[in-house]
Protein backbone atom coordinates (compact mmCIF):
# COMPACT_ATOMS: atom_id res chain seq x y z
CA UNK A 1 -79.77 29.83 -32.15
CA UNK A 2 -78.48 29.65 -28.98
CA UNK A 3 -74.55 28.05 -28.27
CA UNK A 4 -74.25 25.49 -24.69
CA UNK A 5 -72.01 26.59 -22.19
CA UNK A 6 -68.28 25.53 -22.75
CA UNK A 7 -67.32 22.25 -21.29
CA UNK A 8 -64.88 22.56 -17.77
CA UNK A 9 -63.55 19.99 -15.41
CA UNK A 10 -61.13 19.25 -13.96
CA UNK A 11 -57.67 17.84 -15.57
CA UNK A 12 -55.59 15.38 -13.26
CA UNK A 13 -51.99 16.54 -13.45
CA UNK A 14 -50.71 13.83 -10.72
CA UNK A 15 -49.15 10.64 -12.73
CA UNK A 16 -51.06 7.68 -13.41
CA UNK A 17 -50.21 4.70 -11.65
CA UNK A 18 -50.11 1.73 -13.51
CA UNK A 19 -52.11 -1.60 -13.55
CA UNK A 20 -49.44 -3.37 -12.32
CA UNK A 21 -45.74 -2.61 -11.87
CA UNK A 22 -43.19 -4.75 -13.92
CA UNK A 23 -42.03 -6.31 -10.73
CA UNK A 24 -45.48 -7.13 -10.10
CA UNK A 25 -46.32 -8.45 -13.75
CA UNK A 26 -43.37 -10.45 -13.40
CA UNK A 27 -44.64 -12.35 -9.24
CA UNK A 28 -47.98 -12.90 -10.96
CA UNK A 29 -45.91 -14.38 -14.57
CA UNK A 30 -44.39 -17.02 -11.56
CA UNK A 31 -47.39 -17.40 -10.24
CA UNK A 32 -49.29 -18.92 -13.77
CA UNK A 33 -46.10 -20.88 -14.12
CA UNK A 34 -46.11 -22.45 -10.55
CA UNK A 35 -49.70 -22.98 -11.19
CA UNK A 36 -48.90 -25.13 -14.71
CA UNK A 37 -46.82 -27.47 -12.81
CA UNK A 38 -49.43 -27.96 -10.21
CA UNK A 39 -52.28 -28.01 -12.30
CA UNK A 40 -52.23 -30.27 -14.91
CA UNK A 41 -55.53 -29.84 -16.64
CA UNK A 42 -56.21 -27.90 -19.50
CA UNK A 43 -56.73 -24.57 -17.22
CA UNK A 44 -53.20 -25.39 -15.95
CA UNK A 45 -51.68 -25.50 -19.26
CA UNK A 46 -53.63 -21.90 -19.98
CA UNK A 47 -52.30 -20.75 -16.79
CA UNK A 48 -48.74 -21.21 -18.54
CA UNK A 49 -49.27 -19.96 -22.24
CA UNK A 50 -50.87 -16.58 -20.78
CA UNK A 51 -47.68 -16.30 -18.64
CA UNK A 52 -45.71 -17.05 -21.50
CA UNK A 53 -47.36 -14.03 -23.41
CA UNK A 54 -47.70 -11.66 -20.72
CA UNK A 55 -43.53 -12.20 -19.78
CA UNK A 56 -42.80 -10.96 -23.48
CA UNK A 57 -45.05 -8.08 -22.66
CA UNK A 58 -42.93 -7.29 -19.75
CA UNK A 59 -39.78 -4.72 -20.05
CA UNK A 60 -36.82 -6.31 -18.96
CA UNK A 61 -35.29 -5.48 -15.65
């Protein structure tokens, strides 16, 4: 029976940049809220409960 080569590549040892930084997380939280008091349609009020959420998903400063 005959074994496959071992697996190699290359590992990334550089850090990982977030997503988003917290300071960013927290322009785009006062973004969704700006947008709830502009928009007051049901996409509006969405705009506010996600930025409710992602704010207590946020690390403090």
């Amino acid at each position: 029976m005959e074994t496959a080569e071992p697996v190699t590549g290359d590992h990334v040892t550089e850090p990982l940049l977030p997503v988003l930084t917290a300071a960013e997380a927290r322009a785009a939280v006062g973004y969704m809220n700006l947008l709830e008091t502009l928009d007051l349609t049901p996409r509006g009020r969405a705009a506010g409960q996600l930025a409710a959420e992602l704010a207590r998903r946020i690390p403090p400063e």
